[in-house]
PDB file of N, CA and C in Angstrom:
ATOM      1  N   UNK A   1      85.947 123.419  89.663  1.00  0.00           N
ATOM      2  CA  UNK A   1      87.203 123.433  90.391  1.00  0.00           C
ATOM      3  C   UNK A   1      87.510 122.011  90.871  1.00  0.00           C
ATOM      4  N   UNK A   2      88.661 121.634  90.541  1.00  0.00           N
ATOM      5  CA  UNK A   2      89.306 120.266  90.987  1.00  0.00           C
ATOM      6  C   UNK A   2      88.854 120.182  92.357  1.00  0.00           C
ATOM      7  N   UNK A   3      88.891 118.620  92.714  1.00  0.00           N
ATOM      8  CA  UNK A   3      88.657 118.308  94.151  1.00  0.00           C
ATOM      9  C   UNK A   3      90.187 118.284  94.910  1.00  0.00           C
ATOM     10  N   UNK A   4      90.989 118.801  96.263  1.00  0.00           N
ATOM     11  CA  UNK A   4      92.092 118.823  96.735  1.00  0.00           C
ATOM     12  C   UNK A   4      92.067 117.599  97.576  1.00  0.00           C
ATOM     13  N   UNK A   5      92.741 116.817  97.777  1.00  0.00           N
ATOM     14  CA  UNK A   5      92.630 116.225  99.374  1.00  0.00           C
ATOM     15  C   UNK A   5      93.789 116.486  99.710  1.00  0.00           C
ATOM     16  N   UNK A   6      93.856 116.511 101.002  1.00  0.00           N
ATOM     17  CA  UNK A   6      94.580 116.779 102.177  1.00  0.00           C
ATOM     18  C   UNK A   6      94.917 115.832 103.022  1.00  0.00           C
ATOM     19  N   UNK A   7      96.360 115.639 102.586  1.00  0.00           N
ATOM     20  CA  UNK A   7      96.940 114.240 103.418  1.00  0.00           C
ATOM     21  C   UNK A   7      97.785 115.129 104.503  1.00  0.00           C
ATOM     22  N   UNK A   8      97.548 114.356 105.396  1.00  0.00           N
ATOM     23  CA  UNK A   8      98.433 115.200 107.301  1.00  0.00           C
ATOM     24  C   UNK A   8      99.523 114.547 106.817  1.00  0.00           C
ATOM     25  N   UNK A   9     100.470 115.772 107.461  1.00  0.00           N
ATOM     26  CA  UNK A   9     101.677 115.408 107.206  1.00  0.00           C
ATOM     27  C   UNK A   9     102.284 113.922 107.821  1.00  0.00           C
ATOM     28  N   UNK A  10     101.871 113.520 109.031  1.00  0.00           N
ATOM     29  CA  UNK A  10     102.205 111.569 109.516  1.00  0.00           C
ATOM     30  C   UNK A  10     101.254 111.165 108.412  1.00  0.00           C
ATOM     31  N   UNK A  11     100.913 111.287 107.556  1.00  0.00           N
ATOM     32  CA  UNK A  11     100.214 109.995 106.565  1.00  0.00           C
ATOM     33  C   UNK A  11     100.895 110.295 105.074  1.00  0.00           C
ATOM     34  N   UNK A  12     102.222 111.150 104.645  1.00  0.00           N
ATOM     35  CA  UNK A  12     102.492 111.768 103.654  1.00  0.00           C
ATOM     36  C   UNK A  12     103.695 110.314 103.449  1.00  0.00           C
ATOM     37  N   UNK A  13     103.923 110.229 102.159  1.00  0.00           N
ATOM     38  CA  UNK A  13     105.316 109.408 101.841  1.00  0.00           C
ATOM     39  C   UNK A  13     106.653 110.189 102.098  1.00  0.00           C
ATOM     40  N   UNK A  14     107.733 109.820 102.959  1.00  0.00           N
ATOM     41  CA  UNK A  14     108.808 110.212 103.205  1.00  0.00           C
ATOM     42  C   UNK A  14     109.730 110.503 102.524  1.00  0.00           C
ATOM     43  N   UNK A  15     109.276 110.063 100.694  1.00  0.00           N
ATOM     44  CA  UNK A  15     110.352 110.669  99.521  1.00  0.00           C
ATOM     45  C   UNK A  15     109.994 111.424  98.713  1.00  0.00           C
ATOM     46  N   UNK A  16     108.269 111.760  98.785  1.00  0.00           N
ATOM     47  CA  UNK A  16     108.074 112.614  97.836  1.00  0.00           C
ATOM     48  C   UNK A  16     107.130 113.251  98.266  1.00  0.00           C
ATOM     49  N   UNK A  17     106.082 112.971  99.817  1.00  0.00           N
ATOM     50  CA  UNK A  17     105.467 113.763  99.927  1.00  0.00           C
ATOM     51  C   UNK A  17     103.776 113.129  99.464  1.00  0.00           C
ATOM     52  N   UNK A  18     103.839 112.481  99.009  1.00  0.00           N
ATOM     53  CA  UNK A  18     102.350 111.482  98.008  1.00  0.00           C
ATOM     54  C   UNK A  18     101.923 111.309  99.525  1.00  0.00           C
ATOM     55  N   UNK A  19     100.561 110.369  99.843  1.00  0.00           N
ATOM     56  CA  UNK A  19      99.679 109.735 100.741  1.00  0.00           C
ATOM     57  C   UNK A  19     100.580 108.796 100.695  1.00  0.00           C
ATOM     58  N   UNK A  20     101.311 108.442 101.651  1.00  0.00           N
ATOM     59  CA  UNK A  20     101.863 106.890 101.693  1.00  0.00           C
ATOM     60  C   UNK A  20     100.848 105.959 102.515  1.00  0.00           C
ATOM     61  N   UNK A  21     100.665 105.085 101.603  1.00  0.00           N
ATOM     62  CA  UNK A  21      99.827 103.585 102.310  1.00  0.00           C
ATOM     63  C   UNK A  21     100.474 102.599 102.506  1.00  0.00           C
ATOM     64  N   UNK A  22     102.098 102.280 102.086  1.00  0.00           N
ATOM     65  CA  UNK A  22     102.759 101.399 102.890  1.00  0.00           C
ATOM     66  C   UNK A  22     103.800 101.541 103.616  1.00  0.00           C
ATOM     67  N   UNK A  23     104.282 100.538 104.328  1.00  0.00           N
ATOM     68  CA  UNK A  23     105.606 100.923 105.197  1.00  0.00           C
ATOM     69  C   UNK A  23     106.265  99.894 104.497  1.00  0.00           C
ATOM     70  N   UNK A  24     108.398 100.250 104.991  1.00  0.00           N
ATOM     71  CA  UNK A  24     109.472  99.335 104.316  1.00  0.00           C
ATOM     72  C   UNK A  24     109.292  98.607 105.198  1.00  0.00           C
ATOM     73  N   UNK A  25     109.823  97.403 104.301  1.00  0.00           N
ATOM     74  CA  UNK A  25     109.680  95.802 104.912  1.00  0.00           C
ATOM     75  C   UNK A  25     111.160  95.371 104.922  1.00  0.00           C
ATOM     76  N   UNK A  26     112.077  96.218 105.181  1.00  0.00           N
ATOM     77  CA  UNK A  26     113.641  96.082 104.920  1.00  0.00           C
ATOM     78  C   UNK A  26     114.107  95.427 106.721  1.00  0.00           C
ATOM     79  N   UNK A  27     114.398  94.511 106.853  1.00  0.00           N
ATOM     80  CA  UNK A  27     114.805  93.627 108.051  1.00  0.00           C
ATOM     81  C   UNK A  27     115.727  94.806 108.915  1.00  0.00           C
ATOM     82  N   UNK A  28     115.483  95.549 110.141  1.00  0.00           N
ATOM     83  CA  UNK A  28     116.456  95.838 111.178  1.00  0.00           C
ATOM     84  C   UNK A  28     116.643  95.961 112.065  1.00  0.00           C
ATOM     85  N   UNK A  29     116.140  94.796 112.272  1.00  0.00           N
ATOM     86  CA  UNK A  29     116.902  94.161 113.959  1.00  0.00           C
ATOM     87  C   UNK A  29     116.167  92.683 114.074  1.00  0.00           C
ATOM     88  N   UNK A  30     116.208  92.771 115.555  1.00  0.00           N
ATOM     89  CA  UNK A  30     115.732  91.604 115.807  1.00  0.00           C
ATOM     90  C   UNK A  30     115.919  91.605 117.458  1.00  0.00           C
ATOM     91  N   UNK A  31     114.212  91.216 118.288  1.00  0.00           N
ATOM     92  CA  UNK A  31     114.426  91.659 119.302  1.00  0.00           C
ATOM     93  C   UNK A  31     113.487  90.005 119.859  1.00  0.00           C
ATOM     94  N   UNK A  32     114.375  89.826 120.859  1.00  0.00           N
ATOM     95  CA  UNK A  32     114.433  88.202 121.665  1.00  0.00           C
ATOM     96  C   UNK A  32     113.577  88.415 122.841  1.00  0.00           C
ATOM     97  N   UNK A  33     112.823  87.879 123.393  1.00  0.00           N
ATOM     98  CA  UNK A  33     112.187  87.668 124.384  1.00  0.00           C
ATOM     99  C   UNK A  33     112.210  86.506 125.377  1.00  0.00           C
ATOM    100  N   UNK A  34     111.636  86.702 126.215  1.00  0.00           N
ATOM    101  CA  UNK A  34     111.703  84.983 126.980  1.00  0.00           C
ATOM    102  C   UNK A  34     110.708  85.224 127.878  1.00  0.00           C
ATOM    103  N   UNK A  35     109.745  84.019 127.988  1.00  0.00           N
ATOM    104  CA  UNK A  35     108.684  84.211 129.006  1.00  0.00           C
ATOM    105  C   UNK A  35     108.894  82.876 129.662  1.00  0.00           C
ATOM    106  N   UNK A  36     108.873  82.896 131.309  1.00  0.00           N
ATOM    107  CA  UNK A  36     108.993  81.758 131.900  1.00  0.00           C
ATOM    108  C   UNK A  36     107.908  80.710 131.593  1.00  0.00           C
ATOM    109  N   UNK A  37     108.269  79.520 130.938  1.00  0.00           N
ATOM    110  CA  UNK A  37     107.496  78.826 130.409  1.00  0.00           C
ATOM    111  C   UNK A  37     107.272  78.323 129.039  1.00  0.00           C
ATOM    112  N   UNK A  38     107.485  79.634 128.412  1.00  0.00           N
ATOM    113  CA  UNK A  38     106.507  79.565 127.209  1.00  0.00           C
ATOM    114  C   UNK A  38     108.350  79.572 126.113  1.00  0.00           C
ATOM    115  N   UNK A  39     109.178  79.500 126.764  1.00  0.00           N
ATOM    116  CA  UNK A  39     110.272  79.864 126.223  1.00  0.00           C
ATOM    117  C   UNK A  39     110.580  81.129 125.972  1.00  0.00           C
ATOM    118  N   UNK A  40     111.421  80.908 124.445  1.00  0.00           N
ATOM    119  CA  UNK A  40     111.984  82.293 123.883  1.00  0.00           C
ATOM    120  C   UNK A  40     111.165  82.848 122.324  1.00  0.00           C
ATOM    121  N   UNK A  41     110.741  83.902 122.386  1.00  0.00           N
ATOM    122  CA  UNK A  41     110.154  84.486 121.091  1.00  0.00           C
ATOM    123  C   UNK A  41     110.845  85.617 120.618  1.00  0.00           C
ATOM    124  N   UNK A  42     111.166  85.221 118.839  1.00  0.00           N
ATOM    125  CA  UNK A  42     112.256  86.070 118.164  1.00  0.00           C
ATOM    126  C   UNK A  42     111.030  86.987 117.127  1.00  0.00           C
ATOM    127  N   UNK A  43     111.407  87.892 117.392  1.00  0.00           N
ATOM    128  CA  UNK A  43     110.308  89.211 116.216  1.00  0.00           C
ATOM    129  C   UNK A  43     111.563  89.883 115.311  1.00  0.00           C
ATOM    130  N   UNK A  44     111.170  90.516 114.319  1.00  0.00           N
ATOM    131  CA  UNK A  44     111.984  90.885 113.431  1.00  0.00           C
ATOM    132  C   UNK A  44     111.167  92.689 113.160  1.00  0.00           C
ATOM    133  N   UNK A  45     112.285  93.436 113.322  1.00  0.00           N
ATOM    134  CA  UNK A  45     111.988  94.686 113.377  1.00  0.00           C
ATOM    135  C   UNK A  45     112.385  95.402 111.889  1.00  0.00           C
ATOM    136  N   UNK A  46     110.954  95.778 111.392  1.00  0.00           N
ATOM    137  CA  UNK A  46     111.365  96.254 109.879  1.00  0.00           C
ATOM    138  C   UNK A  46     111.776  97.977 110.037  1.00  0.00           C
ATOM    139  N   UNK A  47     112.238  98.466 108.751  1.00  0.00           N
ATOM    140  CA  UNK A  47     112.426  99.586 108.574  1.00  0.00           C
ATOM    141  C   UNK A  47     111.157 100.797 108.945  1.00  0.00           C
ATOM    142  N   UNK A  48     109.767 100.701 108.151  1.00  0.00           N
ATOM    143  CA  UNK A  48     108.556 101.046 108.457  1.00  0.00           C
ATOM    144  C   UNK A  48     108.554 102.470 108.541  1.00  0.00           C
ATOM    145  N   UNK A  49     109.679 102.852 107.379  1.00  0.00           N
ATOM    146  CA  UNK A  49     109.735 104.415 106.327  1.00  0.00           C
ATOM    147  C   UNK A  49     107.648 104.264 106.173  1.00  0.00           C
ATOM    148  N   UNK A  50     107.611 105.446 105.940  1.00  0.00           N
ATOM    149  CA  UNK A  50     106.403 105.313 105.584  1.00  0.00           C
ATOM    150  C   UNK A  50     106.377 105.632 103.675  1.00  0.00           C
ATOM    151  N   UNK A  51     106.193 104.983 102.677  1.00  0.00           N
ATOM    152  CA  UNK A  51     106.385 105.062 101.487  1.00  0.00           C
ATOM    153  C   UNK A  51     104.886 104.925 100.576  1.00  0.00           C
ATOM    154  N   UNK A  52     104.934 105.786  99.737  1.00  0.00           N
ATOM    155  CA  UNK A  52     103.184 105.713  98.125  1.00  0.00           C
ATOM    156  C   UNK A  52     103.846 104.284  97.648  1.00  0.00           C
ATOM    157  N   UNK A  53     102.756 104.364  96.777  1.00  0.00           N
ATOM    158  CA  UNK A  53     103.026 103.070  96.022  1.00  0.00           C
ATOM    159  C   UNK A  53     104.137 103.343  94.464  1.00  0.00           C
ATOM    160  N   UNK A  54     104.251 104.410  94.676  1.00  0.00           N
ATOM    161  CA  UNK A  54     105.696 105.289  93.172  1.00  0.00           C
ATOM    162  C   UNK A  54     106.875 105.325  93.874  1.00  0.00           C
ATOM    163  N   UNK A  55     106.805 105.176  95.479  1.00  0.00           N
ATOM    164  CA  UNK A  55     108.021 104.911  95.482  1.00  0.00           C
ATOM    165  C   UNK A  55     108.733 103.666  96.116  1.00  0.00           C
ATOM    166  N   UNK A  56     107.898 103.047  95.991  1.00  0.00           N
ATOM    167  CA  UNK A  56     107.922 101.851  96.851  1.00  0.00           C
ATOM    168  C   UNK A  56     108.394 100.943  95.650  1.00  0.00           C
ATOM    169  N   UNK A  57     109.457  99.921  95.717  1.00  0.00           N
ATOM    170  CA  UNK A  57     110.062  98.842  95.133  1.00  0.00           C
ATOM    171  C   UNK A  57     109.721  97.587  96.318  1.00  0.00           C
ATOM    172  N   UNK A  58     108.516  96.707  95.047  1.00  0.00           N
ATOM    173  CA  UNK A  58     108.023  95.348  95.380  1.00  0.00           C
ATOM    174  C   UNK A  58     109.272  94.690  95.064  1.00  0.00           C
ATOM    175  N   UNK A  59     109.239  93.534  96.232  1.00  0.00           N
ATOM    176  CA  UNK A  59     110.090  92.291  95.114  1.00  0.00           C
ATOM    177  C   UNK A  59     109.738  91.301  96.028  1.00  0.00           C
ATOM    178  N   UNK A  60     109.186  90.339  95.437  1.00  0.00           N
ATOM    179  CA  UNK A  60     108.489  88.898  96.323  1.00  0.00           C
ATOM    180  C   UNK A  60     107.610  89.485  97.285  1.00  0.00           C
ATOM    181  N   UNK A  61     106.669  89.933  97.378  1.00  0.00           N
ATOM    182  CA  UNK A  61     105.552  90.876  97.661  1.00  0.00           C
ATOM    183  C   UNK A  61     106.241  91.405  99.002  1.00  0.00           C
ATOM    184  N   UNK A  62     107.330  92.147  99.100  1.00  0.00           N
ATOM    185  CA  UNK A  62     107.950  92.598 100.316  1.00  0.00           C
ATOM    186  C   UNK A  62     107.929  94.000  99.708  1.00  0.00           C
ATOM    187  N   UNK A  63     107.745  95.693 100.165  1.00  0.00           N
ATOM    188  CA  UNK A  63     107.854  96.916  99.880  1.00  0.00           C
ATOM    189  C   UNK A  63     109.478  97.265 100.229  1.00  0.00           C
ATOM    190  N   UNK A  64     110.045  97.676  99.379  1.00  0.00           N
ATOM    191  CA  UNK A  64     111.239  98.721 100.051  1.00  0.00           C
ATOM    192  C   UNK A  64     111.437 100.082  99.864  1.00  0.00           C
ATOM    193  N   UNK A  65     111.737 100.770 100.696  1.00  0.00           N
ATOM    194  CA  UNK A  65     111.704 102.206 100.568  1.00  0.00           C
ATOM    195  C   UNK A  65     113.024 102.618  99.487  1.00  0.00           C
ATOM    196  N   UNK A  66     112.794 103.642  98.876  1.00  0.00           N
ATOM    197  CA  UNK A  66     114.368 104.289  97.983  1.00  0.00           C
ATOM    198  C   UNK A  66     115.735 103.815  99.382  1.00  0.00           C
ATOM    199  N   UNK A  67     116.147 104.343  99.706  1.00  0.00           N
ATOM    200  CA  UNK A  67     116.996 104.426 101.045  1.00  0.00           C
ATOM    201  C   UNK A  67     117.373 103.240 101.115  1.00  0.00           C
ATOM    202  N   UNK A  68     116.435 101.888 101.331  1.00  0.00           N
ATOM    203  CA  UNK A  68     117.053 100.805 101.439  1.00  0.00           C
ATOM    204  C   UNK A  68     117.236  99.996 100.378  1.00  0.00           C
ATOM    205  N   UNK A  69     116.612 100.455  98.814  1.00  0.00           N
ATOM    206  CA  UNK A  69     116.945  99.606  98.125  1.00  0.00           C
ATOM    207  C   UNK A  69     118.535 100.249  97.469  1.00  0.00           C
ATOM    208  N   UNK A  70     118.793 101.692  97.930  1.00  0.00           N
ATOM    209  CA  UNK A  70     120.121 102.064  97.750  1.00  0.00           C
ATOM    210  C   UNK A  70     121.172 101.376  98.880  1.00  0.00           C
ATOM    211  N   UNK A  71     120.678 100.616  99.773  1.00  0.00           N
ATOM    212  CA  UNK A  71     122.123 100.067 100.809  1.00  0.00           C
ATOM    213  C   UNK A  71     121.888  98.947 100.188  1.00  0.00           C
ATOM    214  N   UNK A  72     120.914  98.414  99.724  1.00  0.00           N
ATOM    215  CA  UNK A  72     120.867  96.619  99.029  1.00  0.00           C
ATOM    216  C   UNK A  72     122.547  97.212  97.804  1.00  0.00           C
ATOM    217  N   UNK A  73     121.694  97.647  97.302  1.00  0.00           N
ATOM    218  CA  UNK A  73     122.783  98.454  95.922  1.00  0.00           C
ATOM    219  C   UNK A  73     124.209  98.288  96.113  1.00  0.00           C
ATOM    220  N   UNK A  74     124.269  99.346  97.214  1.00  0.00           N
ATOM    221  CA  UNK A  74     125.747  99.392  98.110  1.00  0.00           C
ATOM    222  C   UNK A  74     126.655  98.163  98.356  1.00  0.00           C
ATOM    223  N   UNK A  75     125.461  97.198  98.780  1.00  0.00           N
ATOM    224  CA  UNK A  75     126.124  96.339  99.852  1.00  0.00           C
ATOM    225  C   UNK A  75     127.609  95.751  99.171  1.00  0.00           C
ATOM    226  N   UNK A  76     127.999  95.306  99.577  1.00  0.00           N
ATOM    227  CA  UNK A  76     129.400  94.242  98.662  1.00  0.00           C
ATOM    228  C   UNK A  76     128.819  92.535  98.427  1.00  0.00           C
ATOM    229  N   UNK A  77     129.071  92.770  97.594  1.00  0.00           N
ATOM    230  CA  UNK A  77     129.093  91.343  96.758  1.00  0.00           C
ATOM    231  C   UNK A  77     130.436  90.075  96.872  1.00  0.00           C
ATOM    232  N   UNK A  78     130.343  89.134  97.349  1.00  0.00           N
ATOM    233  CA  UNK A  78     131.303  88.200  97.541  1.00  0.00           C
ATOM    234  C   UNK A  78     131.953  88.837  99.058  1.00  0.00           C
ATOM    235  N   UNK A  79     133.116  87.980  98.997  1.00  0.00           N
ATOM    236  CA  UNK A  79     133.920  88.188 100.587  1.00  0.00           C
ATOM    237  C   UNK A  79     135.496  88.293  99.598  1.00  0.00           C
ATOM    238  N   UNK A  80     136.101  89.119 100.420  1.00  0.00           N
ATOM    239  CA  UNK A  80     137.097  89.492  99.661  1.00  0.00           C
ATOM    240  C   UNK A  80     138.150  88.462 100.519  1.00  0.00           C
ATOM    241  N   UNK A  81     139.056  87.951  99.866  1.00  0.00           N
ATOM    242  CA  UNK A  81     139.943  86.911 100.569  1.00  0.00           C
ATOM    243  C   UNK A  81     141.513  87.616 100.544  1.00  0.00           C
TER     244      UNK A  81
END
């Protein structure tokens, strides 16, 4: 009899259900800080879908989830004048 494993549902991929081992690396937001002294510190808040490696789209070793490589898709191209 085959061996099963059992992935918990917080460790499952969010498009198909697989073991996801990475999160999206899709940029959204960006949150500013300031500490007296030390100045200002800028962090960048990713998407962090939880995604397998089948559904995950590399590009320049960055992961994107389906979802965001469909708003890349979307986006508009040029500026309309």
């Amino acid at each position: 009899m085959p061996t099963v494993n059992y992935v918990p549902k917080k460790d499952r991929c969010q498009f198909c259900g697989r073991e996801a081992t990475l999160l999206c690396d899709m940029p959204a937001g960006k949150v500013v800080s300031h500490a007296r002294g030390l100045g200002f510190n800028s962090t960048v808040l990713t998407c962090d879908k939880k995604i397998c490696v089948k559904c995950a789209t590399r590009v320049n070793g960055y992961d994107f989830c389906p979802e965001c490589v469909q708003k890349i898709r979307d986006a508009r191209k040029g500026v309309e004048e």
